[in-house]
Protein backbone atom coordinates (compact mmCIF):
# COMPACT_ATOMS: atom_id res chain seq x y z
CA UNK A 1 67.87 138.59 17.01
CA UNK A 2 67.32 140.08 13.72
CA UNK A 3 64.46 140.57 11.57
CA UNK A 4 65.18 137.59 9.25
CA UNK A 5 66.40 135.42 11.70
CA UNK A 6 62.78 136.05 13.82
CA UNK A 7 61.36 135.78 10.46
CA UNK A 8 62.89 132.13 9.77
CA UNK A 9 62.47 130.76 13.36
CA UNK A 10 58.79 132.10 13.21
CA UNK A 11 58.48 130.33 10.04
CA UNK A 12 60.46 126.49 11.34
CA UNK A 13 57.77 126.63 14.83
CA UNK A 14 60.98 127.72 16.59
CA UNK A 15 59.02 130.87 18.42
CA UNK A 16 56.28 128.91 19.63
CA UNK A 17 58.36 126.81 21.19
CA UNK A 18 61.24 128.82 22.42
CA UNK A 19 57.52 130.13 23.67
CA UNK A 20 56.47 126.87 26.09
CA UNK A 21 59.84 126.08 26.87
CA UNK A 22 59.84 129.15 28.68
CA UNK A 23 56.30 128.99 29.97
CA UNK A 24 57.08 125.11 31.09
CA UNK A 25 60.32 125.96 32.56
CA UNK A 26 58.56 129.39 34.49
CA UNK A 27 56.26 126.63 36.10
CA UNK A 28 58.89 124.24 36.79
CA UNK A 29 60.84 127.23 39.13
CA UNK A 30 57.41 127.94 40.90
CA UNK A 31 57.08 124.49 41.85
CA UNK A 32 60.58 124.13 42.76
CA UNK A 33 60.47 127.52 44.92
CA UNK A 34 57.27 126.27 46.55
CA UNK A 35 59.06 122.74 47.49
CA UNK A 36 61.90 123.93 49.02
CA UNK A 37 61.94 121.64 52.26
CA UNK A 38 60.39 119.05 50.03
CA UNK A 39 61.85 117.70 46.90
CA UNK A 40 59.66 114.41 46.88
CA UNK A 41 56.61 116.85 46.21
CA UNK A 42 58.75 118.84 43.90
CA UNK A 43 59.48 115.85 41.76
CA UNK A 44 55.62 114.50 42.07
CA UNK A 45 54.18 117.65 41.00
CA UNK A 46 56.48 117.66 37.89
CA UNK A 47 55.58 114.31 36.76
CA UNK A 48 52.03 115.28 37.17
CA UNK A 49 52.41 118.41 35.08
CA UNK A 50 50.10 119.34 32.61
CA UNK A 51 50.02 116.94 30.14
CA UNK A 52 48.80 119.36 27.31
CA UNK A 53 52.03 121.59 28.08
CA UNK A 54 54.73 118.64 28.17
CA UNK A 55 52.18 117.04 24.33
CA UNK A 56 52.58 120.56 22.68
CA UNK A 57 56.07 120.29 22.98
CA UNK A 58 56.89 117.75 22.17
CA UNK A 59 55.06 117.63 19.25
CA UNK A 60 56.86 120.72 17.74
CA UNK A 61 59.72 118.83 18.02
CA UNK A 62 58.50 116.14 16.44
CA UNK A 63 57.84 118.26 13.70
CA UNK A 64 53.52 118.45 14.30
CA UNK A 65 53.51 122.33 14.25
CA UNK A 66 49.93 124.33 16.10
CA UNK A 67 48.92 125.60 12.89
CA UNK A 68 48.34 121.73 11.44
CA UNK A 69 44.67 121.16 13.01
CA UNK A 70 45.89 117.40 13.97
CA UNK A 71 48.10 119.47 16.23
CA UNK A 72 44.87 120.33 18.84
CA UNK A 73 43.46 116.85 18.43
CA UNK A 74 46.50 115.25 19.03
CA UNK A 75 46.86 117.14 22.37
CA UNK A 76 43.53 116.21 23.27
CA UNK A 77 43.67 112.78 22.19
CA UNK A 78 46.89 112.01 24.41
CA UNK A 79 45.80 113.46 27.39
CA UNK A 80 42.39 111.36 27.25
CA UNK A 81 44.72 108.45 26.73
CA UNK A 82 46.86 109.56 29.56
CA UNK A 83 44.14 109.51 31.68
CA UNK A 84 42.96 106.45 30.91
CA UNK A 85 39.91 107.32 29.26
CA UNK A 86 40.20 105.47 26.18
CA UNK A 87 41.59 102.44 24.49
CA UNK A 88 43.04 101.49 21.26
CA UNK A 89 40.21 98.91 20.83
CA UNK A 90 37.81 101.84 20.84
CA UNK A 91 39.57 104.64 18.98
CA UNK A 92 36.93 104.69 16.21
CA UNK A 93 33.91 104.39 18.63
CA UNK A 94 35.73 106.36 21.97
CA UNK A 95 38.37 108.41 21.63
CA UNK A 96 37.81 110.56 18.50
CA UNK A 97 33.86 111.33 19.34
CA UNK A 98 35.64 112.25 22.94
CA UNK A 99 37.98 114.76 21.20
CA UNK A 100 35.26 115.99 18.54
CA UNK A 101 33.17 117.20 20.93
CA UNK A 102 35.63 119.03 23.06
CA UNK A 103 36.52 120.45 19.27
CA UNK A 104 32.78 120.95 18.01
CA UNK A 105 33.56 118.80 15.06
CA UNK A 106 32.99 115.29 13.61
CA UNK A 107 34.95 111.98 14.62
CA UNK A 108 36.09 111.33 11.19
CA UNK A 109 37.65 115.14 11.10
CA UNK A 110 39.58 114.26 14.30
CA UNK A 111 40.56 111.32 12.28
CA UNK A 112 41.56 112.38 9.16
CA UNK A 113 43.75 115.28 10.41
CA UNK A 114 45.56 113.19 13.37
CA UNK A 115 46.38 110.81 10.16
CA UNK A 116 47.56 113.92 8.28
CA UNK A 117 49.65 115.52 11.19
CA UNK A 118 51.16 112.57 11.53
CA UNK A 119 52.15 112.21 7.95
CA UNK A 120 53.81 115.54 8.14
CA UNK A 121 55.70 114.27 10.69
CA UNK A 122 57.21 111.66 9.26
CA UNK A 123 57.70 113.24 5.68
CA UNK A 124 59.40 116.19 6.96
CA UNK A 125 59.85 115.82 11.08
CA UNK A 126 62.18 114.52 13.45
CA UNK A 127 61.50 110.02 13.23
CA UNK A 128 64.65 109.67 15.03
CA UNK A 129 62.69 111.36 17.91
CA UNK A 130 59.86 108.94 17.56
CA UNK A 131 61.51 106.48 17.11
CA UNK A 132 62.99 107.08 20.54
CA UNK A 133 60.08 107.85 22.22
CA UNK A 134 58.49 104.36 20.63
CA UNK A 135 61.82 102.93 21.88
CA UNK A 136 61.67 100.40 18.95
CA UNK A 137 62.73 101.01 15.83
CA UNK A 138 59.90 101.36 12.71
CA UNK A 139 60.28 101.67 9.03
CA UNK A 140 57.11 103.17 8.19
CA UNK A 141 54.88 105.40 9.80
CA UNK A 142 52.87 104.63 12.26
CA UNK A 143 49.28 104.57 12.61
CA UNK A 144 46.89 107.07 14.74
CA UNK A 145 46.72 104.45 17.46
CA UNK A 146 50.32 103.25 17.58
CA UNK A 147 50.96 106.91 17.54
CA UNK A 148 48.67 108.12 20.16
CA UNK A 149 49.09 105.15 22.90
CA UNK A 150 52.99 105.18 22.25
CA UNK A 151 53.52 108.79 23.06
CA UNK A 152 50.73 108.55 26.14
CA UNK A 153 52.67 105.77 27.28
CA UNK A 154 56.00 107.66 27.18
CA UNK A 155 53.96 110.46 29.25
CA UNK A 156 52.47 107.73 31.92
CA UNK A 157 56.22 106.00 32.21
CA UNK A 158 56.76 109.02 34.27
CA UNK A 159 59.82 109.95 31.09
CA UNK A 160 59.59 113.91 31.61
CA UNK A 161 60.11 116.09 28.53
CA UNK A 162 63.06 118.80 30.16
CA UNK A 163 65.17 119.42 27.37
């Protein structure tokens, strides 16, 4: 790899997650070489992988790179609605104080730059990848809720980000 070609995939969020992959797949192996007699645990312990890990990268390649500030929330806001700790009826009043405070910011900051992250994504990242993940097909992007519960419900359907 040359200069300009680090230079470029630095630049497109390639590195960072060339980065996880790796990290994600080192786990993976240590799970698998722990397992060996049992693959039922194996396959449990990878569905119950960390959430944040399997959200971060999958949200580089939905085109939501780490240095947008949605990027963090986003993570956190996913996991909480992974875990069941929040509810589209509440977003406003649950989920972004939840995330603000694990932040140190304000609700309506969590807000604003979820809504911008996903913006980016849908100007400029991968919809067709959303799109799947939604498993419907929209026209126009969606909002912080759809966004958040549809992607926490791809992660609760057990559908494990490998590739």
């Amino acid at each position: 790899m040359n200069r300009e070609n680090f230079q470029e995939l630095l630049a497109e969020g390639k590195i960072l997650e060339m980065a996880l992959q790796y990290l994600l797949q080192a786990e993976i192996l240590e799970k698998r070489d722990r397992h060996t007699d049992d693959m039922t645990g194996y396959c449990q312990e990878l569905i119950e992988m960390d959430v944040g890990a399997r959200t971060g990268i999958l949200l580089n390649r939905l085109g939501i790179t780490p240095n947008l500030k949605g990027h963090l929330y986003l993570r956190k806001a996913i996991a909480l609605e992974v875990e069941g700790n929040s509810s589209l009826n509440g977003m406003m009043k649950c989920l972004y104080p939840q995330v603000a405070s694990q932040c140190n910011t304000a609700p309506a900051s969590v807000e604003r730059n979820i809504r911008h992250a996903i913006e980016v994504m849908w100007e400029r990242g991968n919809q067709e990848l959303y799109r799947e993940i939604a498993n419907y097909y929209i026209q126009k992007r969606p909002s912080n809720g759809q966004f958040i519960t549809s992607i926490a419900a791809y992660f609760r359907d057990g559908r494990i980000l490998m590739h």
